[in-house]
C-alpha atoms as a PDB file:
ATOM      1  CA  UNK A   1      12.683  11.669 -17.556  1.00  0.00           C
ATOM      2  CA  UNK A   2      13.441   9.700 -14.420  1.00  0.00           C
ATOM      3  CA  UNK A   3      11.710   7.729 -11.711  1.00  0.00           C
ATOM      4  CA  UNK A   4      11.282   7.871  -8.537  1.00  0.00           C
ATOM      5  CA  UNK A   5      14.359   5.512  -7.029  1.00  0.00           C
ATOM      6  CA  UNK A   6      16.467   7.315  -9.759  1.00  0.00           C
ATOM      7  CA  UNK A   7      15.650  10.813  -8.634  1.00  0.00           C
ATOM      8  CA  UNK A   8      16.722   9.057  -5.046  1.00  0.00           C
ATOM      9  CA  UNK A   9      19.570   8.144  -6.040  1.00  0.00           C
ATOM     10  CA  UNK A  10      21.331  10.380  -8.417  1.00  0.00           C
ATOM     11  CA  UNK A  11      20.253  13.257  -5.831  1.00  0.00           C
ATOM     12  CA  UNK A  12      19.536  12.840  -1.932  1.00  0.00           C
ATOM     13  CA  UNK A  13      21.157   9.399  -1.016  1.00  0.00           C
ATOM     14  CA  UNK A  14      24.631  10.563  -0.751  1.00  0.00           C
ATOM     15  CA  UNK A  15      22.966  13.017   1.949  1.00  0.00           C
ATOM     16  CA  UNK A  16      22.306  10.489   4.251  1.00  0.00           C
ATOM     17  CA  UNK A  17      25.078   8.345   4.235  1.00  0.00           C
ATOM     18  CA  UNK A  18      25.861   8.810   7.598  1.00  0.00           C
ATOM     19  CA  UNK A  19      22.807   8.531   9.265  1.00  0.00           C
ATOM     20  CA  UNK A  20      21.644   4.811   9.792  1.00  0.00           C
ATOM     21  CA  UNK A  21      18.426   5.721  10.644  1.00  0.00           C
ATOM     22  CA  UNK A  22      17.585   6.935   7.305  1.00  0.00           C
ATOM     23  CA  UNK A  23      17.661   3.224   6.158  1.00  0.00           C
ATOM     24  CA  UNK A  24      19.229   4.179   2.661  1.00  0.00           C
ATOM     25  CA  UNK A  25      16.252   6.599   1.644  1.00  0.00           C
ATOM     26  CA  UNK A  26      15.196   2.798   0.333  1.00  0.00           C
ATOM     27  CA  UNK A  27      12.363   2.071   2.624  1.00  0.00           C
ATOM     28  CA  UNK A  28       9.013   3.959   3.320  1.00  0.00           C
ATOM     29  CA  UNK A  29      10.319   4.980   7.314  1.00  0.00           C
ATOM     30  CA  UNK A  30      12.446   6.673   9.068  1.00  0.00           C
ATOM     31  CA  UNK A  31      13.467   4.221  12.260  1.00  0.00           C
ATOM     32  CA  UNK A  32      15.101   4.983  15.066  1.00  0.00           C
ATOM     33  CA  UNK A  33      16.246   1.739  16.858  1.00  0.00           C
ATOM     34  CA  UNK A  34      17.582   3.564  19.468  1.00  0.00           C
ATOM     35  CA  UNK A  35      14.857   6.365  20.836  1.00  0.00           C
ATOM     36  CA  UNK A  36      12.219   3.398  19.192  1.00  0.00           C
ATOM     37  CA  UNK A  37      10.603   5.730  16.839  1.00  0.00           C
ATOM     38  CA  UNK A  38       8.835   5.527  13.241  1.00  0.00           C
ATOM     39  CA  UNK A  39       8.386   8.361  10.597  1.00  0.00           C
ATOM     40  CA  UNK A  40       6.879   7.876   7.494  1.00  0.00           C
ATOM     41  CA  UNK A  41       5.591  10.881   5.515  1.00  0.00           C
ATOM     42  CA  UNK A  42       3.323  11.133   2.276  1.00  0.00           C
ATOM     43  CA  UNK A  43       2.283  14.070  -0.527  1.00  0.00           C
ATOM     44  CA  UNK A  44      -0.531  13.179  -2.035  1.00  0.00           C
ATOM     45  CA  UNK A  45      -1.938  15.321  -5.530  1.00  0.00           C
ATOM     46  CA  UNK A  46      -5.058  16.184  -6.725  1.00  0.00           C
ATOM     47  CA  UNK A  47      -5.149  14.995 -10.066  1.00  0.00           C
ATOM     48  CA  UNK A  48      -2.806  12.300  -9.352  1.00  0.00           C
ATOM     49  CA  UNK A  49      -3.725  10.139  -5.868  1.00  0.00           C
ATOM     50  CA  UNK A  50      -6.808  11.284  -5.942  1.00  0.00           C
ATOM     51  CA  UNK A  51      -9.251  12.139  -9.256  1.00  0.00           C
ATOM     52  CA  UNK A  52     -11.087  15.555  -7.761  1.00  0.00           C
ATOM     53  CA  UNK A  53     -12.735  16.794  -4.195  1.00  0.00           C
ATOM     54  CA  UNK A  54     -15.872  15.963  -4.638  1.00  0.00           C
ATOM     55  CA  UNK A  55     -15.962  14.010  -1.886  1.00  0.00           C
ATOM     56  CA  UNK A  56     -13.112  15.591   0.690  1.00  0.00           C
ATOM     57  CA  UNK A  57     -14.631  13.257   3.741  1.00  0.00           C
ATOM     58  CA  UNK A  58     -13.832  10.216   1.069  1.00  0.00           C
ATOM     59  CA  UNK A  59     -10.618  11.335  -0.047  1.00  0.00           C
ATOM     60  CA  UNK A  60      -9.720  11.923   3.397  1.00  0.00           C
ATOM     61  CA  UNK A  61     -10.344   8.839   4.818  1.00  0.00           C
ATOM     62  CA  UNK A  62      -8.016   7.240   1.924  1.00  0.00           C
ATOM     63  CA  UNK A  63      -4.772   9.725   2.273  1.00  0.00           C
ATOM     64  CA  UNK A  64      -5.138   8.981   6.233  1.00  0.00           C
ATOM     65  CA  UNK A  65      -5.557   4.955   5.223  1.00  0.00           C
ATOM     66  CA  UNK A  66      -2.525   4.893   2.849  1.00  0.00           C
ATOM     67  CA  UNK A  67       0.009   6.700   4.937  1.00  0.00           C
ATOM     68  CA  UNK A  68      -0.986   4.945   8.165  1.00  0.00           C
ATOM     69  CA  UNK A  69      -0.293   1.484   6.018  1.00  0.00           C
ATOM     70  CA  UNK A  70       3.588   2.420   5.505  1.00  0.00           C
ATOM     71  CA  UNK A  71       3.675   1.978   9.592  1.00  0.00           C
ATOM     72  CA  UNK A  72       1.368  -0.954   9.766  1.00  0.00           C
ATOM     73  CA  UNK A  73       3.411  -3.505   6.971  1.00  0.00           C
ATOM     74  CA  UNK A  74       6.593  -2.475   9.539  1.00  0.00           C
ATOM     75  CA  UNK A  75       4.541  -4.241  12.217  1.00  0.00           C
ATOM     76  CA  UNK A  76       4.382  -0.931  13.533  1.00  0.00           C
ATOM     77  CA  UNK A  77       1.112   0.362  15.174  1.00  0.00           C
ATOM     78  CA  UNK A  78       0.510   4.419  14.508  1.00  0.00           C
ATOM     79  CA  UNK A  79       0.032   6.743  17.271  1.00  0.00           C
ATOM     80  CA  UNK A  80       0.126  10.183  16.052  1.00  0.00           C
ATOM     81  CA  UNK A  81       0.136  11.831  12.679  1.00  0.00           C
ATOM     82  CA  UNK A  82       0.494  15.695  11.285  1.00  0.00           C
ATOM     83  CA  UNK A  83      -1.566  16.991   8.114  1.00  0.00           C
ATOM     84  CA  UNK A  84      -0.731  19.464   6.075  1.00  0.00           C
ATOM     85  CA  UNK A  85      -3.036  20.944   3.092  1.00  0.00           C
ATOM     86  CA  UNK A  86      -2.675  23.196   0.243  1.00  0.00           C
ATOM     87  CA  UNK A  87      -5.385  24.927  -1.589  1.00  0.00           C
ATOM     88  CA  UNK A  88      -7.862  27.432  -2.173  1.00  0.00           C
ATOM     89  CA  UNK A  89     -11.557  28.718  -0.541  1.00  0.00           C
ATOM     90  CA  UNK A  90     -13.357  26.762  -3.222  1.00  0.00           C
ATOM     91  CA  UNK A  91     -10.814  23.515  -1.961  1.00  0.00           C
ATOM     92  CA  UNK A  92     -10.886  24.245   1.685  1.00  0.00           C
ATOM     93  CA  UNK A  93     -14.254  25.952   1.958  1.00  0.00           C
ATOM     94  CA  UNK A  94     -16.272  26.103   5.361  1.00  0.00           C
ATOM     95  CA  UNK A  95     -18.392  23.073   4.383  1.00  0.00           C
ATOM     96  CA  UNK A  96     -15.114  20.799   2.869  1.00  0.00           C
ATOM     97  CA  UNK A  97     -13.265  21.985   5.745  1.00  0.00           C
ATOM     98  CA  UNK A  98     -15.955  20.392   8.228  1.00  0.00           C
ATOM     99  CA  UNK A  99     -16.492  17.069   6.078  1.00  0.00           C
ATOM    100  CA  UNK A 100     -12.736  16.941   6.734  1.00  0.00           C
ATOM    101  CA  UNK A 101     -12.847  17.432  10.411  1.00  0.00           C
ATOM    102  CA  UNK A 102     -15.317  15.005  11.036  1.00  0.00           C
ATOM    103  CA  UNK A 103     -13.826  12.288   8.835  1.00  0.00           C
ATOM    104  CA  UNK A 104     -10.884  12.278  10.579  1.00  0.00           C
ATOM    105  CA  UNK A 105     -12.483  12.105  13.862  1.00  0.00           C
ATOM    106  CA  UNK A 106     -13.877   8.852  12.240  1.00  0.00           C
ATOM    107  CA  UNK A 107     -10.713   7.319  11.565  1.00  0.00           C
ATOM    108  CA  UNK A 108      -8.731   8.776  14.692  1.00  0.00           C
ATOM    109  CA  UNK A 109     -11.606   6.634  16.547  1.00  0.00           C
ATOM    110  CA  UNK A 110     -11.614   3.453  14.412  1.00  0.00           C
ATOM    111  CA  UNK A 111      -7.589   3.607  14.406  1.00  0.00           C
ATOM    112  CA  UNK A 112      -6.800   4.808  17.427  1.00  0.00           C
ATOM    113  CA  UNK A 113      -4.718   7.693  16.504  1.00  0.00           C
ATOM    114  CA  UNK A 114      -4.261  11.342  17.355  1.00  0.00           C
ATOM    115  CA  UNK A 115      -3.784  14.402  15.382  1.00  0.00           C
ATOM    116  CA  UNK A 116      -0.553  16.135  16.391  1.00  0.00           C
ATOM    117  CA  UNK A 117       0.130  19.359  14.059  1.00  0.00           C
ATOM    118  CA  UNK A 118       0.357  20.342  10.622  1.00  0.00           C
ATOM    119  CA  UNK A 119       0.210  23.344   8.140  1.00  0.00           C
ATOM    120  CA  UNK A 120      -2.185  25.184   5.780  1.00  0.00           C
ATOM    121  CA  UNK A 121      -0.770  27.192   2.782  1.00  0.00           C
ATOM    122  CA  UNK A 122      -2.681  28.953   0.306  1.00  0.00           C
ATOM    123  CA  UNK A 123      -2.518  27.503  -3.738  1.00  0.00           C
ATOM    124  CA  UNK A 124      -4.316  26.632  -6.417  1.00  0.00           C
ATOM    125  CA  UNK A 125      -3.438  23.419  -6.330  1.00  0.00           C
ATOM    126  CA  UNK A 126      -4.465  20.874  -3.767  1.00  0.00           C
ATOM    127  CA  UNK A 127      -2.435  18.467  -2.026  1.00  0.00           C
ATOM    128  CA  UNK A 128      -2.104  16.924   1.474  1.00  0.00           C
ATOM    129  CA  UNK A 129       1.239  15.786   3.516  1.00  0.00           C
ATOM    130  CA  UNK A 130       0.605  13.428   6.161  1.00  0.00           C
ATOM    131  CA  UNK A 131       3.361  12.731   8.409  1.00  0.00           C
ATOM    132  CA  UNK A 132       2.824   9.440  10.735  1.00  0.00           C
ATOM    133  CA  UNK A 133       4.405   8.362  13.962  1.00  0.00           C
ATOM    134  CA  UNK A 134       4.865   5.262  16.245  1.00  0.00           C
ATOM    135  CA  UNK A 135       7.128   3.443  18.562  1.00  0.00           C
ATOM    136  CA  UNK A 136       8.716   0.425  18.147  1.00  0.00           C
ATOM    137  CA  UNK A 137      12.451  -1.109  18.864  1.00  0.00           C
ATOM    138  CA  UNK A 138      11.848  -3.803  15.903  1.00  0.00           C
ATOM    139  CA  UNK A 139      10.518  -3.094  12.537  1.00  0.00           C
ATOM    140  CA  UNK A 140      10.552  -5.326   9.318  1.00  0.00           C
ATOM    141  CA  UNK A 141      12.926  -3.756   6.836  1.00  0.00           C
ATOM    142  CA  UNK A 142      12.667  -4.486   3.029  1.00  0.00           C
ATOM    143  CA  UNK A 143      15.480  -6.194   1.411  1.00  0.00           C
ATOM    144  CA  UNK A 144      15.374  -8.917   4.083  1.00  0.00           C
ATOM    145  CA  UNK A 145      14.263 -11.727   1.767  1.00  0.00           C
ATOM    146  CA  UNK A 146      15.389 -15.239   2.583  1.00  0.00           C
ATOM    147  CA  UNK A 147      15.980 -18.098  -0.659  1.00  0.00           C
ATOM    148  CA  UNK A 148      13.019 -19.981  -0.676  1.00  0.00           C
ATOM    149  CA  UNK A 149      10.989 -17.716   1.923  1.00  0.00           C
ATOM    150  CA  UNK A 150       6.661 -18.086   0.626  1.00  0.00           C
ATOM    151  CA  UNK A 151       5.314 -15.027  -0.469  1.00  0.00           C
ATOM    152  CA  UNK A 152       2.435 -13.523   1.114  1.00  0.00           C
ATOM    153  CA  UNK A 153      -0.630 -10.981   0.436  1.00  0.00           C
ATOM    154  CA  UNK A 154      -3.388 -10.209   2.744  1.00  0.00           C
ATOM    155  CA  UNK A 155      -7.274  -9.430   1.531  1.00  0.00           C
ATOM    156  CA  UNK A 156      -8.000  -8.837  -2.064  1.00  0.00           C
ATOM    157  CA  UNK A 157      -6.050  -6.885  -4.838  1.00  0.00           C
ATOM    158  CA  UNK A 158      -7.835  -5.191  -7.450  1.00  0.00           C
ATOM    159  CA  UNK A 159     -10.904  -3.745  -5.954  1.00  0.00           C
ATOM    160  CA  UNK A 160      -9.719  -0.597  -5.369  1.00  0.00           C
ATOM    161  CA  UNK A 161      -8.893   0.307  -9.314  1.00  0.00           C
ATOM    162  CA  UNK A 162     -12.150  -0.809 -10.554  1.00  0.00           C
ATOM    163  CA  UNK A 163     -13.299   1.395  -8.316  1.00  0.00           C
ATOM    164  CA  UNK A 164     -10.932   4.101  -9.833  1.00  0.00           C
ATOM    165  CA  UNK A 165     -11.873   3.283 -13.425  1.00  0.00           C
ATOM    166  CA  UNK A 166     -15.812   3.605 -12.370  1.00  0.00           C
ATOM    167  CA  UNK A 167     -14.927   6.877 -10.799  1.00  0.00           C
ATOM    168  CA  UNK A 168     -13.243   8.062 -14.118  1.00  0.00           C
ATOM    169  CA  UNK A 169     -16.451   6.695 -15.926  1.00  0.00           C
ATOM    170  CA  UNK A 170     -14.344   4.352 -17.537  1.00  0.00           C
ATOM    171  CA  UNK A 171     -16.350   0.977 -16.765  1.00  0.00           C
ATOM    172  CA  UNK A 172     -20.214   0.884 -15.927  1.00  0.00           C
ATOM    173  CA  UNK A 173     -21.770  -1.874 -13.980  1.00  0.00           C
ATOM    174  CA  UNK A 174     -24.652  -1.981 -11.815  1.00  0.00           C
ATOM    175  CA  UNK A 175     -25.112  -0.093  -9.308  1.00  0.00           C
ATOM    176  CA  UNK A 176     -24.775  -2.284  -6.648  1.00  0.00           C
ATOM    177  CA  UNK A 177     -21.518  -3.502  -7.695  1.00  0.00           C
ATOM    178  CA  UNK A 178     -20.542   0.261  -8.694  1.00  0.00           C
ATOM    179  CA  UNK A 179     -20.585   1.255  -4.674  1.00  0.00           C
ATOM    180  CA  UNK A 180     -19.074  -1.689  -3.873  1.00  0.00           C
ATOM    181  CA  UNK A 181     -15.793  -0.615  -6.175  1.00  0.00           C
ATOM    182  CA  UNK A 182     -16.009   2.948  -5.386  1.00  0.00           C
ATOM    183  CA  UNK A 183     -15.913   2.303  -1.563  1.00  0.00           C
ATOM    184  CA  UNK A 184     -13.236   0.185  -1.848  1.00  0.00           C
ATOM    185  CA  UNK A 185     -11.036   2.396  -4.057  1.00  0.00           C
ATOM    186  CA  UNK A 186     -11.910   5.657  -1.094  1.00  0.00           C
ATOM    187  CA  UNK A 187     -11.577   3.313   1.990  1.00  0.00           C
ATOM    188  CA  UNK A 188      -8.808   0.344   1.456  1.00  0.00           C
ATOM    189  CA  UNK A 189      -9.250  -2.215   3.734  1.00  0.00           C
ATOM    190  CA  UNK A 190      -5.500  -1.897   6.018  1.00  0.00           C
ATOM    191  CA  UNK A 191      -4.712  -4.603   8.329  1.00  0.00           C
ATOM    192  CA  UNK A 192      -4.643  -3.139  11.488  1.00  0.00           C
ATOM    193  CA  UNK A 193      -5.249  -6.044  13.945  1.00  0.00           C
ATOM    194  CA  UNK A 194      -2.109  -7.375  12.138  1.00  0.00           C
ATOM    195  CA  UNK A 195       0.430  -4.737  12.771  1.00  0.00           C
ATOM    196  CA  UNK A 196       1.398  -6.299  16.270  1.00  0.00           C
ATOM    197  CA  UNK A 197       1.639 -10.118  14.819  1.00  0.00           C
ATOM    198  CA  UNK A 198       3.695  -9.013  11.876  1.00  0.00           C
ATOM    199  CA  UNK A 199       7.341  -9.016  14.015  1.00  0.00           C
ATOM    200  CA  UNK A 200       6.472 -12.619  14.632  1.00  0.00           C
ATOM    201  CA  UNK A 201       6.134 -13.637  10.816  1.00  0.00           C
ATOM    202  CA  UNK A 202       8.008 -11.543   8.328  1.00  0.00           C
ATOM    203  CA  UNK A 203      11.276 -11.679   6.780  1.00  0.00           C
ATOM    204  CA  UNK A 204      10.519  -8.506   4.891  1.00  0.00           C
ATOM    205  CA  UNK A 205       7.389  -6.338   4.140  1.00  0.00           C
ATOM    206  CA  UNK A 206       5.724  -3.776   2.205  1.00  0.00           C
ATOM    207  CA  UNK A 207       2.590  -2.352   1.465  1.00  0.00           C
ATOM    208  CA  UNK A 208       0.540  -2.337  -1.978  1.00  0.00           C
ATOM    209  CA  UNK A 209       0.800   0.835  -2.922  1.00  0.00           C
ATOM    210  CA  UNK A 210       1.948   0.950  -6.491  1.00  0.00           C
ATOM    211  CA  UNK A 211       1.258  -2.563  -7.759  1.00  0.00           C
ATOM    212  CA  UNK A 212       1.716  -6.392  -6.394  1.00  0.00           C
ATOM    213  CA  UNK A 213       4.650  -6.812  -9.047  1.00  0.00           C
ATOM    214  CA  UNK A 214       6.099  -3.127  -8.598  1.00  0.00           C
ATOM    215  CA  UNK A 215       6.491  -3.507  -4.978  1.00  0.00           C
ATOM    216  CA  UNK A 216       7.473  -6.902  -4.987  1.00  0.00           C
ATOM    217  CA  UNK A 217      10.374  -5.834  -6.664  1.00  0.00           C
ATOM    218  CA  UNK A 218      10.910  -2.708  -4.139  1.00  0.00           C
ATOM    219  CA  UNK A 219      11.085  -5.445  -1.322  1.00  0.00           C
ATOM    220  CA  UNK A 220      13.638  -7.230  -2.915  1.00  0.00           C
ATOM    221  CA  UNK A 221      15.502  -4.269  -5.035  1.00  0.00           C
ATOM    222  CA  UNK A 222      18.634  -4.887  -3.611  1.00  0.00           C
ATOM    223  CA  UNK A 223      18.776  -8.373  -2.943  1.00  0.00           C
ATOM    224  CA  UNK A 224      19.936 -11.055  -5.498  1.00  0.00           C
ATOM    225  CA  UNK A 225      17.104 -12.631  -5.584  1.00  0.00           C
ATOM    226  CA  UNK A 226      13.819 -13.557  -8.134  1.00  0.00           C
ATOM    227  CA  UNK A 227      10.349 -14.482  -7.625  1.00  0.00           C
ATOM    228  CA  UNK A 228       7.670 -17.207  -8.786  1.00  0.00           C
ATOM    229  CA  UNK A 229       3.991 -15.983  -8.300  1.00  0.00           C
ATOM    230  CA  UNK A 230       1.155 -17.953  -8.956  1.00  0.00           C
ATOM    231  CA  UNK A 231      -1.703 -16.347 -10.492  1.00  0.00           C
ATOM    232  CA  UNK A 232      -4.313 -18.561  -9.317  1.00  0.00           C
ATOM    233  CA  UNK A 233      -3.272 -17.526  -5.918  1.00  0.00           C
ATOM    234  CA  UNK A 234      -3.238 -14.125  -5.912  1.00  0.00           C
ATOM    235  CA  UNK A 235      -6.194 -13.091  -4.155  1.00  0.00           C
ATOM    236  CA  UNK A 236      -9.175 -11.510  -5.109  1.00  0.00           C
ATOM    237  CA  UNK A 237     -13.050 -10.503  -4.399  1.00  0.00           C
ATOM    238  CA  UNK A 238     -15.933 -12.560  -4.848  1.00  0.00           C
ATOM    239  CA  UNK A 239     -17.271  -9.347  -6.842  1.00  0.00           C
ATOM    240  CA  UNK A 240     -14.553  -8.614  -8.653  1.00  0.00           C
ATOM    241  CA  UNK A 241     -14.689 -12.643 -10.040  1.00  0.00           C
ATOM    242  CA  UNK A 242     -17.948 -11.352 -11.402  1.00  0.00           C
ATOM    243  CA  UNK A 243     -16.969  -8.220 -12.939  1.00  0.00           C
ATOM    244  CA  UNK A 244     -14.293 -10.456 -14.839  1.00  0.00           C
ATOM    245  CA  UNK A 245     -16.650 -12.965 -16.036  1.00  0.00           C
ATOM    246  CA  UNK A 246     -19.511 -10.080 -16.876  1.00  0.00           C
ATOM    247  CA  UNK A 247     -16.600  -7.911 -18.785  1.00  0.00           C
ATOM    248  CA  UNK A 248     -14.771 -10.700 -19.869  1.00  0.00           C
ATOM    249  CA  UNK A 249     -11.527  -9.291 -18.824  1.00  0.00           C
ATOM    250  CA  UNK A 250      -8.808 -10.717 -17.793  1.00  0.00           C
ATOM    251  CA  UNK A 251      -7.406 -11.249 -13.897  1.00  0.00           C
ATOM    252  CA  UNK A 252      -3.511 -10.340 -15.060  1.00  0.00           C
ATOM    253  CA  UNK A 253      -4.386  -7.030 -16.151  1.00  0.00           C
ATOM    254  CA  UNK A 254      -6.498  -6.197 -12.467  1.00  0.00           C
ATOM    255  CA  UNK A 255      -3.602  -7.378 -10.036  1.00  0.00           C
ATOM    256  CA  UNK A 256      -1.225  -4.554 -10.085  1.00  0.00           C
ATOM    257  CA  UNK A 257      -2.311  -1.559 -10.347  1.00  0.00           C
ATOM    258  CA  UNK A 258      -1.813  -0.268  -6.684  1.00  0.00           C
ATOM    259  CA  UNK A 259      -4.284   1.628  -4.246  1.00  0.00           C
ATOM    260  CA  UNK A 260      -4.762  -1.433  -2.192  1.00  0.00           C
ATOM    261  CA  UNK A 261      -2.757  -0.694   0.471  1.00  0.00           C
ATOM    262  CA  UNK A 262      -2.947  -4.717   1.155  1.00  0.00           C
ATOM    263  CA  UNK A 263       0.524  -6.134   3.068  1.00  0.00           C
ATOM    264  CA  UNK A 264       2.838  -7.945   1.102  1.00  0.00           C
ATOM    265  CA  UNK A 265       5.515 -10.069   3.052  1.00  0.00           C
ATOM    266  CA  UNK A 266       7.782 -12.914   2.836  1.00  0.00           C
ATOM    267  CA  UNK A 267       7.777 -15.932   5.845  1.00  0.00           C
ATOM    268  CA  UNK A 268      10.086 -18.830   6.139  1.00  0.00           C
ATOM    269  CA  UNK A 269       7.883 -22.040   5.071  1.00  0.00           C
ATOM    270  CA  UNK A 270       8.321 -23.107   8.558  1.00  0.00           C
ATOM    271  CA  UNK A 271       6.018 -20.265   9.655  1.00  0.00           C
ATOM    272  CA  UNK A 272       3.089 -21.625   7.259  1.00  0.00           C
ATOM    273  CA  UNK A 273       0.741 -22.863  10.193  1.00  0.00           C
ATOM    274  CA  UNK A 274       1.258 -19.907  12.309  1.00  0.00           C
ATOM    275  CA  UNK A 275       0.166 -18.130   9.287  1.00  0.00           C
ATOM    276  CA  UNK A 276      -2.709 -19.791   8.669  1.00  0.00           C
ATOM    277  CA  UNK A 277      -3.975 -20.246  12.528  1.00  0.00           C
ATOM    278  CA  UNK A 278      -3.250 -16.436  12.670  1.00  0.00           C
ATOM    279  CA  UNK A 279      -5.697 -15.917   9.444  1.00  0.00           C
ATOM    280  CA  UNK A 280      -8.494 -17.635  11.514  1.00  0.00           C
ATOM    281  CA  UNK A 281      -8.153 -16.131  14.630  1.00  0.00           C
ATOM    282  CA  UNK A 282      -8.290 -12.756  13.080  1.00  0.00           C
ATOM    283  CA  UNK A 283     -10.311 -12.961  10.629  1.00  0.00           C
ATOM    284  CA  UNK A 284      -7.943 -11.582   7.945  1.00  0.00           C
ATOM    285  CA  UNK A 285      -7.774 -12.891   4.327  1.00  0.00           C
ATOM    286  CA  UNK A 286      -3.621 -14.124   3.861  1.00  0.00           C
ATOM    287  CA  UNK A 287      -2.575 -15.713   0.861  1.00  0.00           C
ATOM    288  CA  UNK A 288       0.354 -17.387   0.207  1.00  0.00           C
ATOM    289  CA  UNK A 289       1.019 -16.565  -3.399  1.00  0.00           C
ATOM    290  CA  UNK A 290       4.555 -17.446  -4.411  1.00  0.00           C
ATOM    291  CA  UNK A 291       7.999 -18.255  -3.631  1.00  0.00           C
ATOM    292  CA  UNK A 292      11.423 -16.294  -3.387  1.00  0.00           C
ATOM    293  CA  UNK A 293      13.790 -18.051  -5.795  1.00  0.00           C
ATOM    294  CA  UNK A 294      17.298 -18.077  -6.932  1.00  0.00           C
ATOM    295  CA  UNK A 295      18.369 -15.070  -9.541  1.00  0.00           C
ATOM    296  CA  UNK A 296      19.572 -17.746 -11.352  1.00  0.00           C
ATOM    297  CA  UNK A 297      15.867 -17.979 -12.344  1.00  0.00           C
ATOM    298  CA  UNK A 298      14.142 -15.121 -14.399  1.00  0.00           C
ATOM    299  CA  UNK A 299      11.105 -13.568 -11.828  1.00  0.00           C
ATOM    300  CA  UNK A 300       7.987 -15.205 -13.340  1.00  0.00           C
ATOM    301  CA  UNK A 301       4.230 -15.365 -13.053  1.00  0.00           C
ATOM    302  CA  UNK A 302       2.067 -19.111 -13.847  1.00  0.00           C
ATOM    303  CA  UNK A 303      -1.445 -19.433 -14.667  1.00  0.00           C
ATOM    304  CA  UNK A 304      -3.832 -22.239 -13.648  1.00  0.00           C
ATOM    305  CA  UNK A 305      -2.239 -24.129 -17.231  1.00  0.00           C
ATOM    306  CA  UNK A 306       1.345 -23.828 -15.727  1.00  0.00           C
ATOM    307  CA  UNK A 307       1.906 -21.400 -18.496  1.00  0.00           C
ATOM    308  CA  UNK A 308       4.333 -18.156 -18.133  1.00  0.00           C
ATOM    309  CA  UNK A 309       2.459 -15.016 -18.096  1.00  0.00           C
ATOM    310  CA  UNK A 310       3.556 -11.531 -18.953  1.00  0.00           C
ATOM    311  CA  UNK A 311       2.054  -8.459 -17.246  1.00  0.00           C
ATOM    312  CA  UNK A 312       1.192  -5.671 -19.415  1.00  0.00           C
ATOM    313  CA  UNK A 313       1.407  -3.239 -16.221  1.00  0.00           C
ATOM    314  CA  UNK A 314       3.513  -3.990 -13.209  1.00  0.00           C
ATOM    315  CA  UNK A 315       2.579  -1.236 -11.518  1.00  0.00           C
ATOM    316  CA  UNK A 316       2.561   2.500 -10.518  1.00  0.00           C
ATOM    317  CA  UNK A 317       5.746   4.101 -11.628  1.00  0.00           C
ATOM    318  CA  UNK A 318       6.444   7.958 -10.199  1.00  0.00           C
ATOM    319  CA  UNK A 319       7.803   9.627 -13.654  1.00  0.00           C
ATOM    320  CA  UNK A 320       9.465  13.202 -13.369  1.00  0.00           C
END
């Protein structure tokens, strides 16, 4: 068994050693400094990013959401994308085919976006490919961490796997609550109006895909560098408070779980006020959650005692 960076590694990076653009295979883009273009692409598995098609207008909107984040946390705003589906009649029937269409006439409107091409292929398993494109000369590339840059998250974390456990009838709350969840697991909430402001703030970025602590560490993978996170800090909703309190659970084990799609970045402290003026003007929820530290330190989370914490669950991890 192997993950995902090791599968990179032992097998495809030596094939793009000599193309720059290619960033490594260590980032989520392909970037093209010279012709100013962006590529990211994303498979995502029935069964696996997505529980079943019961709702194909819902899980729609969320594939489309997640890939066009990988663009967005490069302060990169997405133009056109390309969709590609597998599956079957019952899968792609008439009436999931046309829940489809018009979802992603919803979100080409709210984002601003254009379908560009694809592919259809028959199978008994579903699955989608989106490909996504922009332009840009400047993007913020991971592993760009500066000693003693602050650490931040925008809007909430955790949201979006209550709404996964409800889904896989795993939790029960009120019904109120229960939509609440469940639309924010199908529609994260991606920072659009941010993508543009980004170039201005970050050191390096990435989006919440996989968990606040797994990607952290993506970010900063190849640096020699550790991190300090406060829990207290790390952001999250005034209903999701409640569900801790009703549930008694515990706020460590509903941080990093990925499916939030949030931004995660690093700023010089200098940049603190921009930050927070830019968090007003917009609207947008930004946190400032931690601190890049020396390796010399061990990476650690603190609670509200000043205590060290241990995660149980860092985060996603692609097994194969």
């Amino acid at each position: 068994m192997m993950h995902e960076f090791e599968l990179i590694n032992n097998y495809f990076s030596k094939l793009s050693k000599n193309n720059k653009f290619a960033l490594d295979l260590n980032d989520d883009v392909f970037f093209d400094n010279k012709k100013g273009t962006i590529i990211s692409v994303d498979t995502y598995n029935i069964g696996n990013h997505f529980i079943n098609f019961k709702h194909p207008n819902l899980v729609v909107k969320k594939i489309l959401r997640s890939s066009i984040s990988d663009l967005i946390c490069k302060g990169v705003i997405p133009k056109f994308y390309f969709i590609s589906g597998s599956g079957n009649k019952k899968t792609l029937s008439k009436i999931n085919l046309n829940k489809i269409s018009k979802s992603l006439k919803e979100e080409q409107k709210k984002y601003k976006i254009k379908l560009s091409g694809g592919d259809t292929t028959y199978s008994n398993k579903l699955s989608f490919t989106i490909t996504t494109l922009g332009y840009s000369n400047k993007i913020i590339l991971r592993n760009n961490a500066k000693l003693n840059d602050d650490i931040y998250v925008t809007g909430n974390l955790g949201d979006s796997f209550i709404g996964l456990k409800i889904l896989q009838k795993k939790i029960k709350i009120k019904k109120k609550l229960t939509n609440y969840f469940i639309n924010k697991y199908y529609k994260p909430d991606i920072q659009f109006n941010l993508t543009k402001h980004l170039l201005n703030l970050a050191n390096t970025s990435i989006d919440i895909s996989d968990g606040l602590v797994s990607d952290l560490e993506k970010m900063l993978n190849k640096q020699d560098f550790s991190f300090y996170l406060n829990l207290n800090k790390i952001p999250i909703s005034k209903q999701l408070t409640n569900i801790i309190k009703i549930k008694n659970f515990k706020k460590t084990n509903l941080i990093s779980n990925g499916d939030d799609y949030q931004v995660l970045f690093t700023a010089t402290p200098k940049k603190a006020r921009i930050v927070g003026n830019l968090s007003k003007i917009l609207g947008i929820k930004i946190s400032k959650i931690g601190k890049i530290t020396s390796s010399k330190k061990k990476s650690v989370i603190i609670d509200e005692k000043g205590m060290q914490i241990a995660l149980k669950n860092k985060g996603y991890i692609h097994h194969f």
